[in-house]
Protein backbone atom coordinates (compact mmCIF):
# COMPACT_ATOMS: atom_id res chain seq x y z
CA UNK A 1 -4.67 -6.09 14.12
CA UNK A 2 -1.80 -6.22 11.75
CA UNK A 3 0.10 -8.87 10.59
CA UNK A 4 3.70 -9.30 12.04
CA UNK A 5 6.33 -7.23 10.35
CA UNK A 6 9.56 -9.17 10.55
CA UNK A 7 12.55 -7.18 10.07
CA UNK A 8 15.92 -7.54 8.98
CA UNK A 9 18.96 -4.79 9.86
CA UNK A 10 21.40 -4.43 7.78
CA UNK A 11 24.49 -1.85 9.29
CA UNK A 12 27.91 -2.21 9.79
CA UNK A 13 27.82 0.08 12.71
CA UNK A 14 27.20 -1.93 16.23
CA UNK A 15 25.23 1.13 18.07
CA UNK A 16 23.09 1.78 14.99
CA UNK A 17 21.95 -2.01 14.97
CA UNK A 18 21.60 -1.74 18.95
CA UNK A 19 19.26 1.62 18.02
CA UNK A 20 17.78 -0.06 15.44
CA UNK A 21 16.48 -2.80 16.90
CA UNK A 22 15.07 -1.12 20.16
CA UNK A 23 13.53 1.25 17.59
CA UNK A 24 12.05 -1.97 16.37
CA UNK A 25 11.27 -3.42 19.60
CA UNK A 26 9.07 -0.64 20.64
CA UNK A 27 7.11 -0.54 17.34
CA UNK A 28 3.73 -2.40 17.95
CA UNK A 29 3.98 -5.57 15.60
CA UNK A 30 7.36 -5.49 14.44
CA UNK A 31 9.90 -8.16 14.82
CA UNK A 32 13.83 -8.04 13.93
CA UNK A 33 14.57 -11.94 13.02
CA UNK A 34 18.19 -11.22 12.14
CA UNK A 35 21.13 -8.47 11.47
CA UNK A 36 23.96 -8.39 9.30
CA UNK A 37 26.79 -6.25 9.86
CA UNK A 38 27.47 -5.23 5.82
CA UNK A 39 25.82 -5.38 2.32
CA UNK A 40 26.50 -8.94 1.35
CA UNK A 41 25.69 -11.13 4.45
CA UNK A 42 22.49 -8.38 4.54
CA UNK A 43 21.81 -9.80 1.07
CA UNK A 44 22.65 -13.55 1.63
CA UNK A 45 20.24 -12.81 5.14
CA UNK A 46 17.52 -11.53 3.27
CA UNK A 47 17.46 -14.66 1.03
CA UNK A 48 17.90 -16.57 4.09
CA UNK A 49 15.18 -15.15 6.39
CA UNK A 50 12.55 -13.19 3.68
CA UNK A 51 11.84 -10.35 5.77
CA UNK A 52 8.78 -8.19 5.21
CA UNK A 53 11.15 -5.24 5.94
CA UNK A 54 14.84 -4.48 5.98
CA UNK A 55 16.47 -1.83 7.39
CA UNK A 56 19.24 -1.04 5.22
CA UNK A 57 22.14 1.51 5.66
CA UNK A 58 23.66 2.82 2.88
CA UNK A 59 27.67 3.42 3.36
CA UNK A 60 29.21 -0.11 4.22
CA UNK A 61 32.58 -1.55 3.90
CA UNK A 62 31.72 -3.93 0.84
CA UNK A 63 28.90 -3.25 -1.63
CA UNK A 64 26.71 -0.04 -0.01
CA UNK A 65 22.84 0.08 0.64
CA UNK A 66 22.57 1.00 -3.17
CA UNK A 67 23.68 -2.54 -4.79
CA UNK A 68 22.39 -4.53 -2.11
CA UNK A 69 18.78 -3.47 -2.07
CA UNK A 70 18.95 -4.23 -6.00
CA UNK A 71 19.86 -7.43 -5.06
CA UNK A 72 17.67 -7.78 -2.28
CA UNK A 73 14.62 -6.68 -4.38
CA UNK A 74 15.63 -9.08 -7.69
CA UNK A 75 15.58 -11.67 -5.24
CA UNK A 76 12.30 -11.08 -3.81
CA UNK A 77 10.03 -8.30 -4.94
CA UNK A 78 7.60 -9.28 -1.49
CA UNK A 79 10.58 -8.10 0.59
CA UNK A 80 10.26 -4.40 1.52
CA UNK A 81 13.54 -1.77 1.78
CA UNK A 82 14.05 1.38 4.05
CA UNK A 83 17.08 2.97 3.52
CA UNK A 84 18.72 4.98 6.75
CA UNK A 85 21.79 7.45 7.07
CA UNK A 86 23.30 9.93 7.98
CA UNK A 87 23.11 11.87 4.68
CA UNK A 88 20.39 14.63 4.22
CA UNK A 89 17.46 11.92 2.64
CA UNK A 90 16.91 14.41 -0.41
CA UNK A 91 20.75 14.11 -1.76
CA UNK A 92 20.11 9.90 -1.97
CA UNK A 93 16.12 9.47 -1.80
CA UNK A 94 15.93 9.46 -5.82
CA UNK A 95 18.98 6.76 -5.97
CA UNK A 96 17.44 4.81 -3.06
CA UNK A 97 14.00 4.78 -5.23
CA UNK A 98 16.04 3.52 -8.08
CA UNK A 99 17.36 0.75 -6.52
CA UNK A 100 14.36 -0.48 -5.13
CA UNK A 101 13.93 1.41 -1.57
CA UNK A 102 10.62 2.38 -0.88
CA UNK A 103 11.96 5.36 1.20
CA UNK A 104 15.33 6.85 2.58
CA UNK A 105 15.40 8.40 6.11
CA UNK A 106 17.53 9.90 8.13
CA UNK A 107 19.08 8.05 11.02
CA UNK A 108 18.54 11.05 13.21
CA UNK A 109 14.75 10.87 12.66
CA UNK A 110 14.59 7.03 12.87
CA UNK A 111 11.73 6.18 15.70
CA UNK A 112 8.76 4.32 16.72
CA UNK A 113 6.52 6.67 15.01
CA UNK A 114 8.56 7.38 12.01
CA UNK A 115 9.03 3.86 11.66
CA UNK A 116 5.19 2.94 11.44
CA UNK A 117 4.06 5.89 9.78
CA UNK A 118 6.56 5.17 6.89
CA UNK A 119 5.61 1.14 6.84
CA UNK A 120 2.01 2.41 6.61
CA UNK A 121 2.19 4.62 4.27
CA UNK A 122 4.04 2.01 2.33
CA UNK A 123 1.48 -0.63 2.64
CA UNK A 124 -1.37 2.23 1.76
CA UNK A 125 0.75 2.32 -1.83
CA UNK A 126 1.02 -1.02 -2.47
């Protein structure tokens, strides 16, 4: 059995973070333990509640997905980053990369499946 992934959302778009979490919900051992509805409560959340995972968007009103996964990731290199939007993943999967993401996904993809094949496959690299 696997540990408990807890996970942290980080969009400043309502109905994502609804989708998001049900996503979530219906993943077999993973846990959302908090949201945050741009890049710089997701930041002072993550130092907050050190999840194993956030879910981060990457266009927000104050500092985007970008800056605060660097933060997120100086802060604690144990928590893990997926970046999600809208934008096709292989114009912003290098940047993502860059600033710590392990992966960047499209939104329109985002599921159960998705969800734990891309957590696995994260944990299989680590």
């Amino acid at each position: 059995m696997r540990a408990d992934v807890t996970v942290l959302i980080v969009d400043d778009q309502a109905p994502f973070r609804d989708v998001a979490r049900l996503v979530v919900d219906m993943t077999d051992g993973f846990e959302v333990i908090g949201e945050a509805v741009d890049g710089t409560s997701g930041v002072a959340a993550a130092a907050e509640l050190h999840p194993t995972l956030v879910l981060m968007d990457l266009n927000m009103p104050d500092i985007d997905g970008f800056e605060a996964t660097r933060r997120i990731r100086e802060a604690s290199a144990d928590t893990r980053v997926l970046m999600l939007s809208t934008h096709d993943p292989a114009d912003f999967r290098d940047q993502a990369i860059e600033a710590g993401a392990f992966d960047f996904m499209s939104k329109a993809t985002f599921d159960p499946v998705v969800l734990e094949d891309a957590w696995i496959a994260e944990v299989a690299d680590a």
